[in-house]
N, C-alpha and C. Protein backbone atom coordinates (compact mmCIF):
# COMPACT_ATOMS: atom_id res chain seq x y z
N UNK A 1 36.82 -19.34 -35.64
CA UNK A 1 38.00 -19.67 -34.85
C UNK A 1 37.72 -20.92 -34.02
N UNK A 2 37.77 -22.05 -34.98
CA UNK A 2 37.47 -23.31 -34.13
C UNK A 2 38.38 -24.51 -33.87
N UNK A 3 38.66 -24.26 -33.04
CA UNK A 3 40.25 -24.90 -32.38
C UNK A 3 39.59 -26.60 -32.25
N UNK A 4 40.43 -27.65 -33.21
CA UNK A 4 40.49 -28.75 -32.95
C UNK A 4 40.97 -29.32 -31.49
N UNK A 5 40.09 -30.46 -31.37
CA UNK A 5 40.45 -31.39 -29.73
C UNK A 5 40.20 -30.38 -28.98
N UNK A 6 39.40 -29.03 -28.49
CA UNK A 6 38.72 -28.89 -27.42
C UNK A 6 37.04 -29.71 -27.46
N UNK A 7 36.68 -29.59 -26.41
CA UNK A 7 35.69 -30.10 -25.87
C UNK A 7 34.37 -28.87 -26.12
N UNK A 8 33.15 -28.90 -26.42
CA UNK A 8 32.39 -27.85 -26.36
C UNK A 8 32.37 -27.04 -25.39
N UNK A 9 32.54 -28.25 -23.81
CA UNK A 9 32.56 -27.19 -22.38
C UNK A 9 33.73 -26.53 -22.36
N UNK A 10 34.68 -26.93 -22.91
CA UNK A 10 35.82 -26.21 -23.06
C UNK A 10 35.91 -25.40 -23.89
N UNK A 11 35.68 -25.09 -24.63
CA UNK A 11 35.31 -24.09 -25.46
C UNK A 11 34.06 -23.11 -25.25
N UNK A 12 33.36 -23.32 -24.91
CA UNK A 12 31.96 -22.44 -24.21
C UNK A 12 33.06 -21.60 -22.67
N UNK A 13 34.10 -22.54 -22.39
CA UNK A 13 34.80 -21.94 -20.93
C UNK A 13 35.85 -21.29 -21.42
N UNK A 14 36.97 -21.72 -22.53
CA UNK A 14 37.64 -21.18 -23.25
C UNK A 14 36.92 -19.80 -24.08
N UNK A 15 36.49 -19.98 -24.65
CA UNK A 15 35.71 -19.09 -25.37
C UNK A 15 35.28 -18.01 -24.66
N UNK A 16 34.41 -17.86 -23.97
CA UNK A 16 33.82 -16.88 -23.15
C UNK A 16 34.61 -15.50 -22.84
N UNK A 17 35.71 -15.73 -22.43
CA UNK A 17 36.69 -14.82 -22.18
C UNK A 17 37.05 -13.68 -23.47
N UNK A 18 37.51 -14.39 -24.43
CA UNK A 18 38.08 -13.52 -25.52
C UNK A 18 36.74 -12.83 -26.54
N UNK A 19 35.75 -14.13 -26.44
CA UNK A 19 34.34 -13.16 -27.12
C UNK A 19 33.94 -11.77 -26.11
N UNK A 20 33.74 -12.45 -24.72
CA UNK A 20 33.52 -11.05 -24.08
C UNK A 20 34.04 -9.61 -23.89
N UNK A 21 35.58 -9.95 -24.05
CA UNK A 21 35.90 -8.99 -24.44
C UNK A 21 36.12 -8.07 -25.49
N UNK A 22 35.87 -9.61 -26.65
CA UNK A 22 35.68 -8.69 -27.53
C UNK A 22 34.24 -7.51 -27.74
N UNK A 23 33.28 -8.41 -27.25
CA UNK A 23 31.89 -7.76 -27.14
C UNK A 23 32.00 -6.11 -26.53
N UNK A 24 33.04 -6.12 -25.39
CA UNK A 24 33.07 -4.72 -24.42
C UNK A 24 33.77 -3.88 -25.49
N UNK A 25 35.09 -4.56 -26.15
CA UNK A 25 35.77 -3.47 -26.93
C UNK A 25 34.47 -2.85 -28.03
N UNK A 26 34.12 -4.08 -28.82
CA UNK A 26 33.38 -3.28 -29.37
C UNK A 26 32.24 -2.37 -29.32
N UNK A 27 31.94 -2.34 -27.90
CA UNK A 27 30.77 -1.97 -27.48
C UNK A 27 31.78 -0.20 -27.01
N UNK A 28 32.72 -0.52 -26.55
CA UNK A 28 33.49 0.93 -26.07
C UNK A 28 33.77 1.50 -27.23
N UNK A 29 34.51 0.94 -28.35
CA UNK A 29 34.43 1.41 -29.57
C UNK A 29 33.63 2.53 -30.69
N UNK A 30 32.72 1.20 -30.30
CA UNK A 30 31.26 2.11 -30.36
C UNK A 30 30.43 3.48 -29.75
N UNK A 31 30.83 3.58 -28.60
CA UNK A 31 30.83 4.34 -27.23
C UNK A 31 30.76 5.67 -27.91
N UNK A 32 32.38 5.98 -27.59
CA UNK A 32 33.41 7.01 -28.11
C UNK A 32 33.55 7.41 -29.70
């Protein structure tokens, strides 16, 4: 999922958010 015309810091800042959560879902996922 690599979005043209962001910036790496923008994307490392963009990014962060939706990986992390994805990381928790799957980690709760996992959980239960």
């Amino acid at each position: 999922m690599n979005q043209q015309g962001f910036s790496p810091l923008e994307l490392g800042r963009f990014g962060a958010i939706p990986g992390l959560a994805a990381m928790v879902a799957n980690w709760v996922g996992g959980f239960r």
